[in-house]
N, C-alpha and C. Protein backbone atom coordinates (compact mmCIF):
# COMPACT_ATOMS: atom_id res chain seq x y z
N UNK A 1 -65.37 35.39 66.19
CA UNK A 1 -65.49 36.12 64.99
C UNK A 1 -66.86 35.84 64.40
N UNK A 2 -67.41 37.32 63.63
CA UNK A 2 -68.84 36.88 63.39
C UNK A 2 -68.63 35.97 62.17
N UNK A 3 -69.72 35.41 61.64
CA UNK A 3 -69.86 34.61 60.47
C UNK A 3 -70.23 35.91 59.07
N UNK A 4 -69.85 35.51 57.92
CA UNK A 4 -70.46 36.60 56.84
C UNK A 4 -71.54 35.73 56.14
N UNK A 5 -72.67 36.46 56.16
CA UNK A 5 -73.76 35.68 55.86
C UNK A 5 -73.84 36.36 54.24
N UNK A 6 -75.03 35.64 53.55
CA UNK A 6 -75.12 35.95 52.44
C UNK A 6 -76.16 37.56 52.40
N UNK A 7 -76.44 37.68 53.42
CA UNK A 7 -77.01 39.12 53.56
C UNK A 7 -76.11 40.05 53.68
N UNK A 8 -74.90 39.78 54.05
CA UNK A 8 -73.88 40.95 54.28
C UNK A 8 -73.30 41.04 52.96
N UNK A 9 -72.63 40.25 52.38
CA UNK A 9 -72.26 40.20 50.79
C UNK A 9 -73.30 40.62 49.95
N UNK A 10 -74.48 40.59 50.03
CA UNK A 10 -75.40 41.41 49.22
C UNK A 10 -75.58 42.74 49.52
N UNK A 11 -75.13 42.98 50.63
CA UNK A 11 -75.09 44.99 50.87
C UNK A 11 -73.98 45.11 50.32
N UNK A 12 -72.86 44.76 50.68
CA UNK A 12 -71.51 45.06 50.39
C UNK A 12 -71.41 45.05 48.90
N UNK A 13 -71.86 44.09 48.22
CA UNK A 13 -71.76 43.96 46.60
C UNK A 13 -72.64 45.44 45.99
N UNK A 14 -73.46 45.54 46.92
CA UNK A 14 -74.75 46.35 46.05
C UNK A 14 -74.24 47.80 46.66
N UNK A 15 -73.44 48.03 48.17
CA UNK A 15 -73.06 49.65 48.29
C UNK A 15 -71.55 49.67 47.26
N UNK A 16 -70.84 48.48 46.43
CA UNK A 16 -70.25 48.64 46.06
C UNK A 16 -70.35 49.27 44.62
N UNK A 17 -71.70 48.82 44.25
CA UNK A 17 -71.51 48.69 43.02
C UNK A 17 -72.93 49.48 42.20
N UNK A 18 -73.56 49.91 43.28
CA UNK A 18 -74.77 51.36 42.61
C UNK A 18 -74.48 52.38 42.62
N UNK A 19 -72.65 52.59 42.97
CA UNK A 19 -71.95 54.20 42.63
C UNK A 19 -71.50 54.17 41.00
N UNK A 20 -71.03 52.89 41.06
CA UNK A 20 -70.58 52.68 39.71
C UNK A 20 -72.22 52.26 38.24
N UNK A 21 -72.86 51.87 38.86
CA UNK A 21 -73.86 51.75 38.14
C UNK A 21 -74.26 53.29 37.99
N UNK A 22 -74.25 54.12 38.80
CA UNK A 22 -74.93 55.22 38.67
C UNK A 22 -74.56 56.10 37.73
N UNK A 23 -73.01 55.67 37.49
CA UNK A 23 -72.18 56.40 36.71
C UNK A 23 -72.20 55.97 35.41
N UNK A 24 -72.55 54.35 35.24
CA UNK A 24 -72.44 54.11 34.41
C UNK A 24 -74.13 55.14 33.48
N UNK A 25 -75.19 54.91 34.37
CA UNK A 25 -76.51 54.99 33.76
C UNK A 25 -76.03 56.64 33.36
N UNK A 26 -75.01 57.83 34.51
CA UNK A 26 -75.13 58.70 33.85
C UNK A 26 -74.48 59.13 32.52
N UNK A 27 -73.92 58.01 31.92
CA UNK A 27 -72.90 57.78 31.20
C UNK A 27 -74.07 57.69 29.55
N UNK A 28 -74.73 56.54 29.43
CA UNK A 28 -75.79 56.15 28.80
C UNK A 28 -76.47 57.31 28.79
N UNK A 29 -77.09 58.11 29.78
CA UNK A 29 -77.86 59.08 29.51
C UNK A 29 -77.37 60.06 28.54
N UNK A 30 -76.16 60.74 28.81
CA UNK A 30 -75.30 62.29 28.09
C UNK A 30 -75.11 61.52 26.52
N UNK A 31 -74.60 59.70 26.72
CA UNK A 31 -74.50 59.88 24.81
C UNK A 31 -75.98 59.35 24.56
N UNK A 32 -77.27 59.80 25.17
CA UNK A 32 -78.34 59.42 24.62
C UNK A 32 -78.97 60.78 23.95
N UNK A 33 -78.52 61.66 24.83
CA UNK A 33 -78.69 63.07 24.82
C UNK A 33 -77.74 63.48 23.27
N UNK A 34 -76.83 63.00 23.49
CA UNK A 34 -76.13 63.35 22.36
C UNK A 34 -76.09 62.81 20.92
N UNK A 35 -76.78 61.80 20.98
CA UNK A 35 -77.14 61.25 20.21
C UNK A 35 -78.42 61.12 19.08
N UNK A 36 -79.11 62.03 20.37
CA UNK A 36 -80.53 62.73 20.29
C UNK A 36 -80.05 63.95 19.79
N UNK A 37 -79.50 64.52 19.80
CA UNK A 37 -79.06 65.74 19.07
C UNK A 37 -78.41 65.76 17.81
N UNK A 38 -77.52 64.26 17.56
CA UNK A 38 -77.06 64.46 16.28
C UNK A 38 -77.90 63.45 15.53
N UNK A 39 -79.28 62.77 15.65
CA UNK A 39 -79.83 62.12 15.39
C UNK A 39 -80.59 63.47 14.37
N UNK A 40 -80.91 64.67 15.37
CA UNK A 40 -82.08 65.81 15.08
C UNK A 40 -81.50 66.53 13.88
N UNK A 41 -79.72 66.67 13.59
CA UNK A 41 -78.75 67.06 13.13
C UNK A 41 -79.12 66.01 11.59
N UNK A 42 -79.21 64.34 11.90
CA UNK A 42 -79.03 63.97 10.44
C UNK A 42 -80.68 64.04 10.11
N UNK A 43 -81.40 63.89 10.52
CA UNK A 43 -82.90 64.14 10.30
C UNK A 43 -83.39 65.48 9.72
N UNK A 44 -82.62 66.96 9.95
CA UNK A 44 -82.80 67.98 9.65
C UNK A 44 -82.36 67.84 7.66
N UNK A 45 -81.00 67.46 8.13
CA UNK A 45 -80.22 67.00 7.12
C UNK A 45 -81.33 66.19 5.93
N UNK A 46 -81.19 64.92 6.39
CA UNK A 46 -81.91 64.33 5.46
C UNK A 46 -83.40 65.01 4.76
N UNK A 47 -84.19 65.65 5.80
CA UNK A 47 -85.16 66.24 5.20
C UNK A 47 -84.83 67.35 4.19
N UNK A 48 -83.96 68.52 4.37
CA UNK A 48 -83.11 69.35 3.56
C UNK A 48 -82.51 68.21 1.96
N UNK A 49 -81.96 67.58 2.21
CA UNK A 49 -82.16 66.35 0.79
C UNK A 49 -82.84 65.91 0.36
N UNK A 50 -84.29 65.60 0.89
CA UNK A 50 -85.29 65.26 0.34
C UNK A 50 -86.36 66.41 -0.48
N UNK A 51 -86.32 67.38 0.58
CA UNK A 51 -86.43 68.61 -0.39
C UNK A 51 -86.32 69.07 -1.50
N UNK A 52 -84.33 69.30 -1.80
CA UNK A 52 -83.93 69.27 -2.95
C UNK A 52 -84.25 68.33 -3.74
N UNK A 53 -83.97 66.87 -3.35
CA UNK A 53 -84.60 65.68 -4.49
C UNK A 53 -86.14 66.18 -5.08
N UNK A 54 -87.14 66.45 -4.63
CA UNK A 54 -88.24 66.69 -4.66
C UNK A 54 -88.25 68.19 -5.86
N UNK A 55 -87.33 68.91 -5.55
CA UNK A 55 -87.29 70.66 -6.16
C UNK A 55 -86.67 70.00 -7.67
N UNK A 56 -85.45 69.13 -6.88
CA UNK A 56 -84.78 69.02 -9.03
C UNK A 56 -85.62 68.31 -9.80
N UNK A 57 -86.92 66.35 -8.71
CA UNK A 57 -87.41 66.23 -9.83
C UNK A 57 -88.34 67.01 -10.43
N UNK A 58 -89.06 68.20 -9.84
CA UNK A 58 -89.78 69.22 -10.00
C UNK A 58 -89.15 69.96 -11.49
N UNK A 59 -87.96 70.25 -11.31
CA UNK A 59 -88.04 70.90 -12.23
C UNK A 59 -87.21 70.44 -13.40
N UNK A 60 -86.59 68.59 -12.75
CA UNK A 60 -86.58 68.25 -14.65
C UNK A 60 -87.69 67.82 -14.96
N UNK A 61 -89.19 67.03 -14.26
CA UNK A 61 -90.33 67.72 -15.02
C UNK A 61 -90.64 68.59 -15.93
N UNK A 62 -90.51 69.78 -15.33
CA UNK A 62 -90.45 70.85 -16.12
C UNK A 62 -89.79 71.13 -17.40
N UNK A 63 -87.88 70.94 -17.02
CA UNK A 63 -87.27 70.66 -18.63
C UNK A 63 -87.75 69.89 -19.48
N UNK A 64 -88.39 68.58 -18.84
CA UNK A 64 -88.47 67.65 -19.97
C UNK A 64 -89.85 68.10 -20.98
N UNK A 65 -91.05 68.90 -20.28
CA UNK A 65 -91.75 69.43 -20.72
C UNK A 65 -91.71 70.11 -21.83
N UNK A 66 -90.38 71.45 -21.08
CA UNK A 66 -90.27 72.52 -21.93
C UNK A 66 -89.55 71.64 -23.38
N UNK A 67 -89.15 70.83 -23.23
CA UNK A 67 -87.45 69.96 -24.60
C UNK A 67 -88.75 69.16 -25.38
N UNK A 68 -90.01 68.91 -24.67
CA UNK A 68 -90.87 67.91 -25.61
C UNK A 68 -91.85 69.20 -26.42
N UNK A 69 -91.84 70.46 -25.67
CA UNK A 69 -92.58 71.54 -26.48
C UNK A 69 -92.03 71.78 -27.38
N UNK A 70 -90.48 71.69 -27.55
CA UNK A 70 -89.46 72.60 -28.58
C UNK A 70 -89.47 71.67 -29.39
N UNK A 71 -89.24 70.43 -29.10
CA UNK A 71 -89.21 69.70 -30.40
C UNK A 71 -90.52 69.43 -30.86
N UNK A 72 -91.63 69.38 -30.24
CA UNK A 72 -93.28 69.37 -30.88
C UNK A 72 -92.81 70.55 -32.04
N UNK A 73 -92.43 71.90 -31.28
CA UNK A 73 -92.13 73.18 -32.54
C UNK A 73 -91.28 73.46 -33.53
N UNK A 74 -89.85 72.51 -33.19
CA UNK A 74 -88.95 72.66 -34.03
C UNK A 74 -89.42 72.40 -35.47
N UNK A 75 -89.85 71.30 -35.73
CA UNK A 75 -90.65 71.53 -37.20
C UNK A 75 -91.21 72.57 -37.78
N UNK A 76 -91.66 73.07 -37.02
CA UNK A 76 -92.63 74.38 -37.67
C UNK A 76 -91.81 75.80 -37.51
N UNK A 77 -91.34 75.66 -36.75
CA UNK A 77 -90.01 76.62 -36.02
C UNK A 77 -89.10 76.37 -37.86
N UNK A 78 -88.63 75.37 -38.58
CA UNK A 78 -87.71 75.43 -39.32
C UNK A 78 -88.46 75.22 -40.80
N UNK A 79 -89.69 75.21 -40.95
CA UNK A 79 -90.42 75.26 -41.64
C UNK A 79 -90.38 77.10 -42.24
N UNK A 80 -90.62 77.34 -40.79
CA UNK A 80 -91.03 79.26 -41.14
C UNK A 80 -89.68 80.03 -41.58
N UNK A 81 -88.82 79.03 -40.73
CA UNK A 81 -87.35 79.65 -41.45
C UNK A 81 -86.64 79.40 -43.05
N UNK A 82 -87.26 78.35 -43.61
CA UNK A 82 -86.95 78.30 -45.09
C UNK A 82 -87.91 79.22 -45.58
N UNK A 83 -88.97 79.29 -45.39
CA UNK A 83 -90.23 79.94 -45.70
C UNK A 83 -89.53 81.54 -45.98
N UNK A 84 -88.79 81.94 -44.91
CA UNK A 84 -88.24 83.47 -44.61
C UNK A 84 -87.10 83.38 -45.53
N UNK A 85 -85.97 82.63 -45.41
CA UNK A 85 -84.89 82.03 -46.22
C UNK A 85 -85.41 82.42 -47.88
N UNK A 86 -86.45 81.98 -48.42
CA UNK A 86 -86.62 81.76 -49.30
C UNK A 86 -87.32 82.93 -49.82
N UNK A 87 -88.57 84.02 -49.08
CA UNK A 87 -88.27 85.20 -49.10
C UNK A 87 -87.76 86.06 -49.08
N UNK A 88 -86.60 86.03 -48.45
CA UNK A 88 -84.84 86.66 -48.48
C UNK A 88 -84.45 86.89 -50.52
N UNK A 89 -84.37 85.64 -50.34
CA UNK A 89 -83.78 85.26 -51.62
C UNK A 89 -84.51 85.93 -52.59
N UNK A 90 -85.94 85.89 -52.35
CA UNK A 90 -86.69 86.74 -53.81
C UNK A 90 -86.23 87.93 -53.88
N UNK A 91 -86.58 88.65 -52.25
CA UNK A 91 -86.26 89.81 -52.34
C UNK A 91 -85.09 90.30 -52.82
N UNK A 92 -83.57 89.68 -52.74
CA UNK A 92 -82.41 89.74 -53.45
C UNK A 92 -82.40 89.97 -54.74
N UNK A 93 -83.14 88.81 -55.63
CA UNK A 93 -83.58 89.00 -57.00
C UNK A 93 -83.77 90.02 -57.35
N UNK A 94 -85.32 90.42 -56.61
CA UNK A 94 -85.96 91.32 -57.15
C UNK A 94 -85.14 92.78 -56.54
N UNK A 95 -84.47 93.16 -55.55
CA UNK A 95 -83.73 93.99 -55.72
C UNK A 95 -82.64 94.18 -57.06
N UNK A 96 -81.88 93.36 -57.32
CA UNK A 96 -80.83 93.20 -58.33
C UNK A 96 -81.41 93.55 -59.65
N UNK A 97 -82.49 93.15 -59.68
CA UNK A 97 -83.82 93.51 -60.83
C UNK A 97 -84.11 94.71 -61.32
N UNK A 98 -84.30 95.69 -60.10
CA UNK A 98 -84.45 96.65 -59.74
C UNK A 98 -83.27 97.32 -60.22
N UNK A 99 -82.14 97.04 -59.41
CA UNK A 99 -80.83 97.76 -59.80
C UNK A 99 -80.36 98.17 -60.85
N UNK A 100 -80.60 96.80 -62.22
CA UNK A 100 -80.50 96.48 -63.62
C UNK A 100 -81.35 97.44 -63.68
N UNK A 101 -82.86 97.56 -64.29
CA UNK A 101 -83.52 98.42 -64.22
C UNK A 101 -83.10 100.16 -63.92
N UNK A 102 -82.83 100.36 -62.90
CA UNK A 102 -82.42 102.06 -62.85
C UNK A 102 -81.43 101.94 -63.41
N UNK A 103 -79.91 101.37 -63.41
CA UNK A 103 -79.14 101.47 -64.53
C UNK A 103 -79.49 101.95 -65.90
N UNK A 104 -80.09 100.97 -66.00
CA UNK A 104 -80.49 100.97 -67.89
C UNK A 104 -81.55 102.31 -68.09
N UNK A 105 -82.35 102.94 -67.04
CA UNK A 105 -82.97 103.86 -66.58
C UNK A 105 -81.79 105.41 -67.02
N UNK A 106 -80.58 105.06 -66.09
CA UNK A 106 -80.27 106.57 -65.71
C UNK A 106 -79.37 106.51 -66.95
N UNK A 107 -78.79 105.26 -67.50
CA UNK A 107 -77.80 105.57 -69.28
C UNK A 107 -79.02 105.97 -70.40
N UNK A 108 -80.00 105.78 -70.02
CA UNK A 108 -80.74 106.37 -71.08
C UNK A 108 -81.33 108.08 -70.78
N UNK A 109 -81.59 108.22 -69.49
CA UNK A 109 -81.70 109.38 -68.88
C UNK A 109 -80.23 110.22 -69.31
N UNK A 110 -79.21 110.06 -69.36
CA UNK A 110 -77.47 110.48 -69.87
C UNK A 110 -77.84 110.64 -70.96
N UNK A 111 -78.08 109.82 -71.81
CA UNK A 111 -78.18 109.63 -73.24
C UNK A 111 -78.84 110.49 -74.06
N UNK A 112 -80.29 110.90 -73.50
CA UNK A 112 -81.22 111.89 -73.35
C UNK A 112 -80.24 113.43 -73.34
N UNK A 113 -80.02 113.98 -71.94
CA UNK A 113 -79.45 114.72 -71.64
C UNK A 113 -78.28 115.20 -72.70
N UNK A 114 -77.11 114.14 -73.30
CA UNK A 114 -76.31 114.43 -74.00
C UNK A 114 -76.62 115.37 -75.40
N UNK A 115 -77.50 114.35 -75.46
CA UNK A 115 -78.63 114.52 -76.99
C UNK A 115 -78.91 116.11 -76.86
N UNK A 116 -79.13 116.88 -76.38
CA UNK A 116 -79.98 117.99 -76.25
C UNK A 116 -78.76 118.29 -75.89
């Protein structure tokens, strides 16, 4: 009977076991592939969020702008409105003024008229 040398156990180990390695490496490859794809999937993603982050602080910039203009104006904004308020009011007067006036106008205009 021949002897098994350590050269024969090294083919035998190695035709045993580079079918299964092969399978394994094609194994590693498809979830590298796939992984590579949903890697491209959260990267698309994340950039699409960074975007938006970038667009809203863009435009509460902007609100905070527009809320520091309105209140720079609100003063003057409620200034012009008593201002108007308070022209309102004359004009009321001086209508009612008016009113009194043609009254006392058209009973004497009657009064006139009767007379004759």
């Amino acid at each position: 009977m021949a002897e098994i040398t350590r050269k024969d156990i090294k083919e035998v180990v190695t035709e045993v076991l580079e079918p299964f390695a092969k399978a394994i490496q094609d194994d590693i490859e498809r979830h590298d592939a796939k992984l590579g794809v949903e890697t491209m999937r959260l990267d698309n993603r994340l950039a699409r969020v960074e975007y938006e982050v970038r667009e809203t602080r863009s435009e509460l910039k902007e609100t905070r702008n527009d809320v520091k203009w309105m209140k720079d104006r609100s003063s003057e904004l409620f200034t012009k409105l008593d201002e108007f308020i308070v022209h309102l009011k004359r004009q009321d007067e001086q209508l009612t003024m008016l009113q009194a006036q043609m009254r006392r106008l058209e009973e004497r205009i009657e009064k006139i008229e009767s007379e004759k």
